[in-house]
Protein backbone atom coordinates (compact mmCIF):
# COMPACT_ATOMS: atom_id res chain seq x y z
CA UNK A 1 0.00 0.00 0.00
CA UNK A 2 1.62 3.09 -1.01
CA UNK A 3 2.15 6.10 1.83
CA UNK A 4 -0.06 9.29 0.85
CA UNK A 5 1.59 12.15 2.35
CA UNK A 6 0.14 15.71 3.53
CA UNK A 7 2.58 18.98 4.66
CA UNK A 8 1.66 21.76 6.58
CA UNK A 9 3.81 24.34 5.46
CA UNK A 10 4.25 27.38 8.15
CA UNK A 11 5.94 30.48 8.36
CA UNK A 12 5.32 30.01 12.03
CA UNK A 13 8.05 28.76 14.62
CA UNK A 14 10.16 25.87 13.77
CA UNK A 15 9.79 24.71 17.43
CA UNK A 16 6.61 23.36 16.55
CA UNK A 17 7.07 21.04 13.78
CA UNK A 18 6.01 17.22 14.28
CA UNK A 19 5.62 14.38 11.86
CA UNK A 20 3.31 11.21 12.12
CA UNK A 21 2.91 8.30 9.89
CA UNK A 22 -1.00 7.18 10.53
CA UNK A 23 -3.50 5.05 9.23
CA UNK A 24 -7.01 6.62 7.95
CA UNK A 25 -9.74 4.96 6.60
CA UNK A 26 -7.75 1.95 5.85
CA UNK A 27 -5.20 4.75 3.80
CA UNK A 28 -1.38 5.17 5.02
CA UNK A 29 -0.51 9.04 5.74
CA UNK A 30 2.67 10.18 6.47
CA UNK A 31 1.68 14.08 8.03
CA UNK A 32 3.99 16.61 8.61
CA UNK A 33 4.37 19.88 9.74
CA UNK A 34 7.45 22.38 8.55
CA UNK A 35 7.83 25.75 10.06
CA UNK A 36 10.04 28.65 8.63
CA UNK A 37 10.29 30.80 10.99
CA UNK A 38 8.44 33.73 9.74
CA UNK A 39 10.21 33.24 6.65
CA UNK A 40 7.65 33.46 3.96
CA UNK A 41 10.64 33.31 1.07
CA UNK A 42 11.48 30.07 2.50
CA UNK A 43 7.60 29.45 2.99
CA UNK A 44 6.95 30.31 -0.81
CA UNK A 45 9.74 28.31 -2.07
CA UNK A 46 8.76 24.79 0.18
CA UNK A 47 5.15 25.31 -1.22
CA UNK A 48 6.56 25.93 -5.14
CA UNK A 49 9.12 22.67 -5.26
CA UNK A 50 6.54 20.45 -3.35
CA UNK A 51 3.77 21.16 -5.49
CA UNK A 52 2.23 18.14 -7.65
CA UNK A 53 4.70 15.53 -5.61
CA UNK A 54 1.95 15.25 -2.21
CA UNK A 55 -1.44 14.87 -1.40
CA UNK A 56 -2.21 18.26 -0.13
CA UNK A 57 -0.87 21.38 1.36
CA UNK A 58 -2.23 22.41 4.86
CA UNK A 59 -0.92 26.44 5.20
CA UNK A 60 0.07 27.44 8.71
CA UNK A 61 0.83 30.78 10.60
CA UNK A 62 -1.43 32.57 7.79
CA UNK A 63 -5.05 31.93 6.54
CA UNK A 64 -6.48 32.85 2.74
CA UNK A 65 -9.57 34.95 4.85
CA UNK A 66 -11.19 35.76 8.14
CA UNK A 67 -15.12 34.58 8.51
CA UNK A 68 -17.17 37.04 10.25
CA UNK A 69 -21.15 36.77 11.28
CA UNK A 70 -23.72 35.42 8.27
CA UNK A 71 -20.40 33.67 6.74
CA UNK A 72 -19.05 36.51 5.33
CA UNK A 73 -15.65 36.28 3.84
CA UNK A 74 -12.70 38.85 3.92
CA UNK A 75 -9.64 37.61 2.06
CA UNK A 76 -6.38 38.61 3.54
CA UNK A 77 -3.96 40.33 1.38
CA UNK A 78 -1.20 38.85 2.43
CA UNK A 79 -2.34 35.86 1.54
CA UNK A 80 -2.72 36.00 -1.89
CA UNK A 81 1.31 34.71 -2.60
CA UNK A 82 0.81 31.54 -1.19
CA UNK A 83 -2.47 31.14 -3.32
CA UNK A 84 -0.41 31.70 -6.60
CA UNK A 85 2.86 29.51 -5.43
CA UNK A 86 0.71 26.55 -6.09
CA UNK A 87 -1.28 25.16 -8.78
CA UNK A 88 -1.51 21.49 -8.80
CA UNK A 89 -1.51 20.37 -4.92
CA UNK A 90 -4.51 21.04 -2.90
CA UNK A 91 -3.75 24.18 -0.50
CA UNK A 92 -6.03 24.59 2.69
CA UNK A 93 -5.49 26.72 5.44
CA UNK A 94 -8.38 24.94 8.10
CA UNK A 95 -11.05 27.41 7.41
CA UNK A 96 -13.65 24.98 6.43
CA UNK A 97 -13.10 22.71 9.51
CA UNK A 98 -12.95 26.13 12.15
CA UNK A 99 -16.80 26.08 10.92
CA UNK A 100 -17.52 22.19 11.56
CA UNK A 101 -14.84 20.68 13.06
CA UNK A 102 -14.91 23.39 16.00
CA UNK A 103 -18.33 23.81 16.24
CA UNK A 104 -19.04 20.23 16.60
CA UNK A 105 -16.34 20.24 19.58
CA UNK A 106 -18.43 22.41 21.56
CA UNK A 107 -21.59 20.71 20.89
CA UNK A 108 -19.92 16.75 21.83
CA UNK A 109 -18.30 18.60 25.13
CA UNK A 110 -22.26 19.21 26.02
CA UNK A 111 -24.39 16.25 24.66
CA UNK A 112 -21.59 13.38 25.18
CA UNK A 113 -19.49 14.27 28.00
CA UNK A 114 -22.46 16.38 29.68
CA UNK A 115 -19.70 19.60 30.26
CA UNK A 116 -22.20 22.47 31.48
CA UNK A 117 -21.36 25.69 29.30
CA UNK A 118 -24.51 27.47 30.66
CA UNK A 119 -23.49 30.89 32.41
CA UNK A 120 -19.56 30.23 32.12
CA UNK A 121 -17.44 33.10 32.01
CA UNK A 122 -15.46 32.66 28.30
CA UNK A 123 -12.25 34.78 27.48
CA UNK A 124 -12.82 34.29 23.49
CA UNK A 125 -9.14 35.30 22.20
CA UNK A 126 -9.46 35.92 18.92
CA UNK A 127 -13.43 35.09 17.27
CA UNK A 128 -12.87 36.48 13.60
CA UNK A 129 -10.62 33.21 12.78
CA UNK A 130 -12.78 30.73 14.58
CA UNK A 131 -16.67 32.26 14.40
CA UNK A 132 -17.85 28.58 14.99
CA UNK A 133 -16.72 27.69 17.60
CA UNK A 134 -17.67 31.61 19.00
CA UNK A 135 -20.77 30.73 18.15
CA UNK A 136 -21.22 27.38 19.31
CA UNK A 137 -20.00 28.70 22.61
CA UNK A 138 -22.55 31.50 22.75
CA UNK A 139 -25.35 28.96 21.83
CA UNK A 140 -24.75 26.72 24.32
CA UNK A 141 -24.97 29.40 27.00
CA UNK A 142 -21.81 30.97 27.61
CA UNK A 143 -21.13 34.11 29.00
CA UNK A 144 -18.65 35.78 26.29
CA UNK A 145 -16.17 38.15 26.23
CA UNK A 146 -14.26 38.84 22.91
CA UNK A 147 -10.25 39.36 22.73
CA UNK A 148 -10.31 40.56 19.26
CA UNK A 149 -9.56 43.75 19.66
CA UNK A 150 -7.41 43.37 22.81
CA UNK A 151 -5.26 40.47 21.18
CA UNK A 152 -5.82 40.59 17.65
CA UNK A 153 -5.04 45.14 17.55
CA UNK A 154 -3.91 45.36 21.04
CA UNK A 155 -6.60 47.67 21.95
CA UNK A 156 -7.63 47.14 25.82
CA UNK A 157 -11.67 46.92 25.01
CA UNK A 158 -13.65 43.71 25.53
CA UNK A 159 -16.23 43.18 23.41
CA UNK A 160 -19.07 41.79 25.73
CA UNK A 161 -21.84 40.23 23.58
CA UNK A 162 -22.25 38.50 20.29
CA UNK A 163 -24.52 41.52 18.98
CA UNK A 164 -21.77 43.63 19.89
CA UNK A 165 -19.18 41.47 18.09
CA UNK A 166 -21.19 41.28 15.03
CA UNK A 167 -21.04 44.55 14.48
CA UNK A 168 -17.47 45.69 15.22
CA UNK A 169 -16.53 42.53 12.84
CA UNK A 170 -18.36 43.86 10.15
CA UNK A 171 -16.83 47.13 10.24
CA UNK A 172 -13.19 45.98 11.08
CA UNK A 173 -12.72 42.87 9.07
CA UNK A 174 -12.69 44.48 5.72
CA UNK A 175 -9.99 46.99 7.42
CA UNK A 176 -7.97 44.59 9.17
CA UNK A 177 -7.61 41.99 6.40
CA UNK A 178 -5.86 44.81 4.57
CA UNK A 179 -2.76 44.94 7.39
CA UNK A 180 0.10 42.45 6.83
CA UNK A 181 -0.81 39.44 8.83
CA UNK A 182 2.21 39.60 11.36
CA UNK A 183 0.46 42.78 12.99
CA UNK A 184 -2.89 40.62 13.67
CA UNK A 185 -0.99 37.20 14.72
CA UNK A 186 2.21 36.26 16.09
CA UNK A 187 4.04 34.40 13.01
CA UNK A 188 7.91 32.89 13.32
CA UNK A 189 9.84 33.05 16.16
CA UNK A 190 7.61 35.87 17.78
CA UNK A 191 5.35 32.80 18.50
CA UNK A 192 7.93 31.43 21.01
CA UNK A 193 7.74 35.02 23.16
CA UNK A 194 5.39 35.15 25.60
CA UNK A 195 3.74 38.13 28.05
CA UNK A 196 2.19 36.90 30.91
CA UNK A 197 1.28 39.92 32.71
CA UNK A 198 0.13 41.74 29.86
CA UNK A 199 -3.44 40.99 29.46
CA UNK A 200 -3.79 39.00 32.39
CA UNK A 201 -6.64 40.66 33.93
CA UNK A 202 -8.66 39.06 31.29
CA UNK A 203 -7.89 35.45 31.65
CA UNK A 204 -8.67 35.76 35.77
CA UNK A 205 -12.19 37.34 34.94
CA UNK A 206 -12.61 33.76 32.80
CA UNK A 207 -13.35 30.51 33.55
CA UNK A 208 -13.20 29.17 30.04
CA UNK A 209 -10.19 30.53 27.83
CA UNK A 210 -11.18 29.54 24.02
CA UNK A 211 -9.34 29.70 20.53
CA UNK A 212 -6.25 29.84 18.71
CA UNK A 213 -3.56 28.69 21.50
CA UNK A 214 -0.21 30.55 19.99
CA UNK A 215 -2.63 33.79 21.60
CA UNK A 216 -3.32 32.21 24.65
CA UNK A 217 0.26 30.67 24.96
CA UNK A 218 1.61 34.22 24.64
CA UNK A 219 -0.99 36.21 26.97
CA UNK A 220 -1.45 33.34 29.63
CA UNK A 221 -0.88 34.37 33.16
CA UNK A 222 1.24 31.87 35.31
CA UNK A 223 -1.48 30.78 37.48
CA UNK A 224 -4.19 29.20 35.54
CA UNK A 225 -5.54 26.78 38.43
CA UNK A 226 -8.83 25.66 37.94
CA UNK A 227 -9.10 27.00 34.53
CA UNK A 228 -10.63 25.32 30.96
CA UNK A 229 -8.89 25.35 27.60
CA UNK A 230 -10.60 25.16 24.35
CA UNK A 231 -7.91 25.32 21.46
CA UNK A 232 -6.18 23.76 18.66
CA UNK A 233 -2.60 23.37 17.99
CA UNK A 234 -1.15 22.32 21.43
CA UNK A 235 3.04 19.60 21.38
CA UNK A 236 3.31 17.69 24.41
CA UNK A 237 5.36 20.72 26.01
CA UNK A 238 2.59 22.81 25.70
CA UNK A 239 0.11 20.02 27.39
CA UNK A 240 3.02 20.31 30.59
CA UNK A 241 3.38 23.95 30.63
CA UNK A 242 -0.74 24.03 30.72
CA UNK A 243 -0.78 21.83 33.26
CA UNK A 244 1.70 23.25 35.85
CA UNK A 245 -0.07 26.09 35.56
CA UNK A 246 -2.86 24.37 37.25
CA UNK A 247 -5.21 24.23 34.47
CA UNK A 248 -7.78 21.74 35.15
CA UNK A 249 -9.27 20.38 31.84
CA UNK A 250 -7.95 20.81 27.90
CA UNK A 251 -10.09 20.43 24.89
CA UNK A 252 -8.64 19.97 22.00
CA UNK A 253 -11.22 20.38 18.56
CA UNK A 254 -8.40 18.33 16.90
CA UNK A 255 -7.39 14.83 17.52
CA UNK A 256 -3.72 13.24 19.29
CA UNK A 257 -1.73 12.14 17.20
CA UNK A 258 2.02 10.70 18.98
CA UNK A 259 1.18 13.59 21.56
CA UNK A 260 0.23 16.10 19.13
CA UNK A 261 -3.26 18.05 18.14
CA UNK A 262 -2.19 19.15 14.69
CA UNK A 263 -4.08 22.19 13.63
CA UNK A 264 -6.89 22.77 11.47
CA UNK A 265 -4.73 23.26 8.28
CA UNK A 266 -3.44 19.91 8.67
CA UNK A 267 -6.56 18.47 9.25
CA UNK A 268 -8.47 19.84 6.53
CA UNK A 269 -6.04 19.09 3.71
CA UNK A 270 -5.95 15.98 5.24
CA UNK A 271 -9.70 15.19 5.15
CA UNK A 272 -9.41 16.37 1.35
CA UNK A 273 -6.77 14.06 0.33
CA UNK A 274 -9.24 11.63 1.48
CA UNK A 275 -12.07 13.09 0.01
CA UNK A 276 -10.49 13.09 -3.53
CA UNK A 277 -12.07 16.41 -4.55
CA UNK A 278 -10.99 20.18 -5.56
CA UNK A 279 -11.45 22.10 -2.33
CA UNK A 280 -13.62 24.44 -4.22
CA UNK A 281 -15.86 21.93 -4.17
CA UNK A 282 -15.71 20.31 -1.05
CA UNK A 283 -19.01 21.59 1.40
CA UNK A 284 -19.64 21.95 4.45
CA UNK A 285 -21.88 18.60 4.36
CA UNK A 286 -19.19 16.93 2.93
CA UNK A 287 -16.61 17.51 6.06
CA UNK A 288 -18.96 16.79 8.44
CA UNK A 289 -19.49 13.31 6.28
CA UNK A 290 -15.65 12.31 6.26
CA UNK A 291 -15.24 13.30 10.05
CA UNK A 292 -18.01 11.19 10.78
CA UNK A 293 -16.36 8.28 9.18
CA UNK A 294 -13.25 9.27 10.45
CA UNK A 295 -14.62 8.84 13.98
CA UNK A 296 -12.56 12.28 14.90
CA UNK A 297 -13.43 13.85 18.25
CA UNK A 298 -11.88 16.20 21.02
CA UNK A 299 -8.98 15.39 22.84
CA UNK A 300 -9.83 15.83 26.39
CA UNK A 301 -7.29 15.92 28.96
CA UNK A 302 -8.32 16.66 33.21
CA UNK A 303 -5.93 17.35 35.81
């Protein structure tokens, strides 16, 4: 049986790269993740020999567009190079699977493992790059407060309601898409500093911190006892560092794999490989088909 193989190319820190060979759907993958750094040169170039000789492309540290309320789309200019550097491999940057993957998480964490959202405080970090699970967690009860501004523009305001959200977003995503992407998220070897005093007022007024974890890695405060993470992309190092800080349950909306929740990138050009169709094409009916047969659900971890 011949080895498919997906990449995650990122021009996020090099400290983060993993590689698993894995079994899916009776398929061998070999899945790896390359960071440059913050070098998008280096990025560009991986992306340009690679292309046509793997499965698919997952890209990391940078996504094509930000999805704000009713599904709306604003493309990020910076972006657009990695779109043209390839024109045969699949490229996905995890955007369909923040909407069903993520979403889904919040829903199993209620109806499966019976996790009561209703009236929890949530420190959102960042909602424009993950409005499902945002949403999901405002559905199910949640009190929110939004770190878009504060993280995301490093403006102190919290956002305190999804009304309130909606309409900021639509007035500051088509803005905001139009700054290079290393002033709205940490990329290379900025996403190995960290400032834990900075913002912590915000994450002690929480009881659930949610979203991407390079924010929450970088703003988290050293005592986190008794505190819940919703996130992504978390190494084995992170899981330790989380949990001598004395947080008490992680919930990862991506799977383990050899100690490792890969992020959505990964995941999504992985579930397209196995689909076997142009990512154009590929709805939101159809991920939620191949993660059903996939049998993929959160990694939960209590302390």
């Amino acid at each position: 049986m011949s080895q498919r193989e997906v990449i995650s190319v990122s021009i996020g820190s090099s400290n983060r790269n993993h590689e698993v060979d894995v079994e899916l759907l009776g398929q061998s993958f070999k899945i790896r993740r390359v960071g440059t750094d913050g070098d998008v040169e280096a990025a560009l170039k991986m992306l340009s020999e690679l292309d046509g000789k793997v499965d698919a492309f997952g890209l990391g540290g940078i996504c094509f567009c930000l999805v704000g309320p009713g599904g709306r789309e604003s493309k990020i200019r910076s972006a657009k190079p990695f779109r043209k550097a390839v024109k045969k491999t699949p490229l996905l940057d995890g955007t369909g699977l923040k909407n069903t993957l993520e979403r889904n998480a919040v829903y199993y964490m209620r109806d499966v493992e019976g996790f009561d959202f209703v009236d929890k405080k949530v420190l959102m970090v960042s909602a424009v790059d993950r409005f499902g699970m945002a949403e999901a967690l405002s559905d199910v009860g949640c009190r929110m407060i939004f770190g878009d501004l504060i993280f995301g523009l490093k403006i102190p305001i919290a956002i305190k309601s999804m009304r309130q959200f909606r309409i900021l977003a639509r007035v500051m995503l088509p803005v905001a898409t139009k700054l290079p992407f290393k002033v709205l998220y940490p990329t290379g070897t900025e996403q190995n500093e960290t400032s834990p005093e900075k913002f912590a007022k915000y994450f002690n007024k929480a009881e659930i911190i949610a979203g991407d974890y390079l924010y929450i890695k970088k703003y988290m405060p050293d005592d986190m006892t008794g505190k819940v993470i919703i996130t992504n992309t978390v190494t084995a190092s992170d899981v330790a560092e989380m949990r001598r800080r004395g947080v008490s349950l992680l919930i990862t909306t991506t799977p383990e794999f050899n100690g490792r929740s890969f992020g959505t990138n990964v995941m999504e050009a992985t579930c397209v490989a196995l689909l076997d169709k142009d990512p154009e094409e590929v709805t939101p009916e159809d991920y939620y088909e191949i993660l059903k047969r996939l049998g993929f659900k959160p990694r939960i971890e209590r302390w």
